[in-house]
C-alpha atoms as a PDB file:
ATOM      1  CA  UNK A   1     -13.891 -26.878 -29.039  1.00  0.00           C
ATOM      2  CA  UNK A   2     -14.066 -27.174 -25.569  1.00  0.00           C
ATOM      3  CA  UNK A   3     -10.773 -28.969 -24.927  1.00  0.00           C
ATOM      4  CA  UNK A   4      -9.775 -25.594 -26.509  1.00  0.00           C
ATOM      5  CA  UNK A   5     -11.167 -23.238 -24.019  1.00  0.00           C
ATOM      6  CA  UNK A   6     -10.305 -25.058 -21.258  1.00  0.00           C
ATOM      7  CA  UNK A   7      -6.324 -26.027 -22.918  1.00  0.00           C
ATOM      8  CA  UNK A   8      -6.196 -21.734 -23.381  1.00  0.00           C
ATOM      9  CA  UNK A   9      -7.781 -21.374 -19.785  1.00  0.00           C
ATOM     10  CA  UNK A  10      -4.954 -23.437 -18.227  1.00  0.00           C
ATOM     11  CA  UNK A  11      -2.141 -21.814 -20.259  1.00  0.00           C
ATOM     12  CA  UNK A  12      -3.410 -18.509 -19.165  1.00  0.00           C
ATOM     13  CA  UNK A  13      -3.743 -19.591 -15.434  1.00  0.00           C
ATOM     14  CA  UNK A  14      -0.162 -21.558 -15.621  1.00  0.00           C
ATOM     15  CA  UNK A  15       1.612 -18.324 -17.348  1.00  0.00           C
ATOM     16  CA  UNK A  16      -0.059 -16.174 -14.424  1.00  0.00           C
ATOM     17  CA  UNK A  17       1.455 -18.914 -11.584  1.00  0.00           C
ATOM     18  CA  UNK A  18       4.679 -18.928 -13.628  1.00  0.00           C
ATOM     19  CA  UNK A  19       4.644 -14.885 -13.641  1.00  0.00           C
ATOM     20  CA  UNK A  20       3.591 -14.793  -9.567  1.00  0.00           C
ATOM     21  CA  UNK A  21       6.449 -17.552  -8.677  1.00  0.00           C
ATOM     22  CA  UNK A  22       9.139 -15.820 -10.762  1.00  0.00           C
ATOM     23  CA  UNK A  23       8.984 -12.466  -9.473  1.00  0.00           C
ATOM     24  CA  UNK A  24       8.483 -13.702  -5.817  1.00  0.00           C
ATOM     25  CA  UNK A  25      11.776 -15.517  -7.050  1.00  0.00           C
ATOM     26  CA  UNK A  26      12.908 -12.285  -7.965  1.00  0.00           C
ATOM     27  CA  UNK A  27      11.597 -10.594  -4.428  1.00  0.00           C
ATOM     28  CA  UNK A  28      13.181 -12.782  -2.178  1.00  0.00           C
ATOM     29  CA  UNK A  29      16.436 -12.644  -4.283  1.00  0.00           C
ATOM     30  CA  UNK A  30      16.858  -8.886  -3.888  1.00  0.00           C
ATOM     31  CA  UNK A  31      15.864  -9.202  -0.346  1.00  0.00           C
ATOM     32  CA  UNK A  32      18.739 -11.601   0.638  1.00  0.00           C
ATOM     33  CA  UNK A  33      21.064  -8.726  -1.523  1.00  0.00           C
ATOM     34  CA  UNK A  34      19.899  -5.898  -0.038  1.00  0.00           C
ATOM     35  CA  UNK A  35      19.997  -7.456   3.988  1.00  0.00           C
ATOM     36  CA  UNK A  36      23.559  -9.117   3.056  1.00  0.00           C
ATOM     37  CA  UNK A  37      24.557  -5.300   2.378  1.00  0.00           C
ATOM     38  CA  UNK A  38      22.944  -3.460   4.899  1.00  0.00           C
ATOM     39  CA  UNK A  39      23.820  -6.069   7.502  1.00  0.00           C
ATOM     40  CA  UNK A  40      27.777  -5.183   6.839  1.00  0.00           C
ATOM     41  CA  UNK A  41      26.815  -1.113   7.031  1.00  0.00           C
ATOM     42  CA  UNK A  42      26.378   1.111  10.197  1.00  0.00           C
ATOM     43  CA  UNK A  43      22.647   1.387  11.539  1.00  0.00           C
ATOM     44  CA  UNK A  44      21.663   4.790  11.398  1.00  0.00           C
ATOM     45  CA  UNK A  45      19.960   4.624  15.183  1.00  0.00           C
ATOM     46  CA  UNK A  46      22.486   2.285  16.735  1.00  0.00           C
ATOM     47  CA  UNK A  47      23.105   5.079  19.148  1.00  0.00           C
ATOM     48  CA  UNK A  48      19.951   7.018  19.606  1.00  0.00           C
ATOM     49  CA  UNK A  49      18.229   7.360  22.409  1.00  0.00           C
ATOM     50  CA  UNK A  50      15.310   4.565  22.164  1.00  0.00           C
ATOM     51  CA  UNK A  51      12.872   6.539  24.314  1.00  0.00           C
ATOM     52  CA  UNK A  52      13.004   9.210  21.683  1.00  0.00           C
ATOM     53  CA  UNK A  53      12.829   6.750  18.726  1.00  0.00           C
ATOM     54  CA  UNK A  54       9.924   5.071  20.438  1.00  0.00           C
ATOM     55  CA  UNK A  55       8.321   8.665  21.047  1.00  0.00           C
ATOM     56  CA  UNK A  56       8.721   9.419  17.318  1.00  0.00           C
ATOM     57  CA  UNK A  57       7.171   6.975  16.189  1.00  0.00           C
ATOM     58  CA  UNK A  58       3.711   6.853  18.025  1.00  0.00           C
ATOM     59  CA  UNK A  59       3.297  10.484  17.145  1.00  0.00           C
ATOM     60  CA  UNK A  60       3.955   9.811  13.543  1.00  0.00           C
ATOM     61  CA  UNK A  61       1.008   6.661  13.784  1.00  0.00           C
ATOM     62  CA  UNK A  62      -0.968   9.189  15.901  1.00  0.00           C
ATOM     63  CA  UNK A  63      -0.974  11.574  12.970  1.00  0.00           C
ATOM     64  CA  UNK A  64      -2.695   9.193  10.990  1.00  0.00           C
ATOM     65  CA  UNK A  65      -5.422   8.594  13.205  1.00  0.00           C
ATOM     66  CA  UNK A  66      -5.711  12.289  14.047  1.00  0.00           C
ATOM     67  CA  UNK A  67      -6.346  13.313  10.722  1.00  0.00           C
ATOM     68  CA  UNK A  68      -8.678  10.960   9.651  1.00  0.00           C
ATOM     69  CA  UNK A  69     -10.485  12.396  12.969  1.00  0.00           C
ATOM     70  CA  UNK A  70     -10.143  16.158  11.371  1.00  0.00           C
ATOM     71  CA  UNK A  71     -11.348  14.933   7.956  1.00  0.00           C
ATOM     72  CA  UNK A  72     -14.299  14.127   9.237  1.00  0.00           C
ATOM     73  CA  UNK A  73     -15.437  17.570  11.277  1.00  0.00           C
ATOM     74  CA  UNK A  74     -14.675  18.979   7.734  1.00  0.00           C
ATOM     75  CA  UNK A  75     -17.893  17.559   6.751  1.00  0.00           C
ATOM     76  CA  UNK A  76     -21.646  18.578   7.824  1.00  0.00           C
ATOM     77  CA  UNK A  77     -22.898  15.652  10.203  1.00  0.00           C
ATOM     78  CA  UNK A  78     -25.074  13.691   7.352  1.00  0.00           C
ATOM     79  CA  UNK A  79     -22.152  13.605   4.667  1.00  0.00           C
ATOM     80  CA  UNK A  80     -19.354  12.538   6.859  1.00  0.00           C
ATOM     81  CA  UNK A  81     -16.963   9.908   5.247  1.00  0.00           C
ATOM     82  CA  UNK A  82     -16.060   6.853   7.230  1.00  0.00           C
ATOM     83  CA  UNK A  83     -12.867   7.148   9.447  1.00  0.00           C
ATOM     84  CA  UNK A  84     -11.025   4.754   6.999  1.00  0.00           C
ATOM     85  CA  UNK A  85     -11.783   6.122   3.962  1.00  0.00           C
ATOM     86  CA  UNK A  86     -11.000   9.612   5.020  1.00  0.00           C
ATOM     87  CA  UNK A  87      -7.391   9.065   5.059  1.00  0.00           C
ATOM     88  CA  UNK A  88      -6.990   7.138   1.859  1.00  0.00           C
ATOM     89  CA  UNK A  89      -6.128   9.375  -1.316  1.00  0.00           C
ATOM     90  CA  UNK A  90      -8.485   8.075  -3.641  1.00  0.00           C
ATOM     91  CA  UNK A  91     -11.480   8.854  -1.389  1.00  0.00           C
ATOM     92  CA  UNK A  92     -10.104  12.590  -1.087  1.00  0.00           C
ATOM     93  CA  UNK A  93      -9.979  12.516  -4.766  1.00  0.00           C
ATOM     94  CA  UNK A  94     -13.447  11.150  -5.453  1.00  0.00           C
ATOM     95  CA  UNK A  95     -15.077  13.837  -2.934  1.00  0.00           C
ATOM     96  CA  UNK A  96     -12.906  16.549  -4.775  1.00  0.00           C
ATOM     97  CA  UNK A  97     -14.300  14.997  -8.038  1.00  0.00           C
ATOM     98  CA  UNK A  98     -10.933  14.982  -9.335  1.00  0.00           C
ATOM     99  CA  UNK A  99     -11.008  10.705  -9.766  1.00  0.00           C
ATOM    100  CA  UNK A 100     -11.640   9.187 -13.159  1.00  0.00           C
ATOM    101  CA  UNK A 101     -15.080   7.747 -13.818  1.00  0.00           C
ATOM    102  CA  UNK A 102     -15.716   4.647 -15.378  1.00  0.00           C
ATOM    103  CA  UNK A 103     -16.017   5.617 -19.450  1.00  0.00           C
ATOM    104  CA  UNK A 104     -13.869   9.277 -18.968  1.00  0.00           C
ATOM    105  CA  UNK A 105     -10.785   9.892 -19.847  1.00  0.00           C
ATOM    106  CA  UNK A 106      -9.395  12.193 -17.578  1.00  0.00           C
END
């Protein structure tokens, strides 16, 4: 009986590592596909200016930061979320009471 267990307990634990290796197979495989294409195309900011670019792109990480800062003010000083879990959806969701608790079904 307990050759059993432990014979299901490895077939479930070799069908997961046969799952988790194919599809990082599978992964990889599309990666190589995808670069081999896009290395042959035209890069979309092959002729920006890279001071802009850069610019762009620490105001778009800013954003983040800044409101996760703004979430919080919302928020009378003793009930203030963290800064992290201000900005993630599910958090917004569970203060709205919109999330799903454990034995509901909506």
């Amino acid at each position: 009986m307990l050759t059993v267990g432990a014979g299901f307990a490895w077939t479930r634990a070799h069908r997961r590592l046969v799952t988790g290796v194919g599809f990082a197979l599978l992964t990889v495989t599309a990666c190589v596909l995808i670069g081999r294409r896009l290395t042959h195309s035209s890069w979309p900011l092959a002729h920006a200016q890279m001071p802009l670019v850069v610019f762009a792109a620490v105001c778009y990480l800013m954003s983040f930061v800044l409101r996760a800062r703004g979430w919080r003010r919302l928020f009378p000083l003793g009930q203030q979320p963290d800064q992290g879990a201000a900005s993630h959806p599910s958090a917004r969701q569970r203060r709205a009471g919109r999330c799903c608790r454990s034995g509901s079904t909506t």
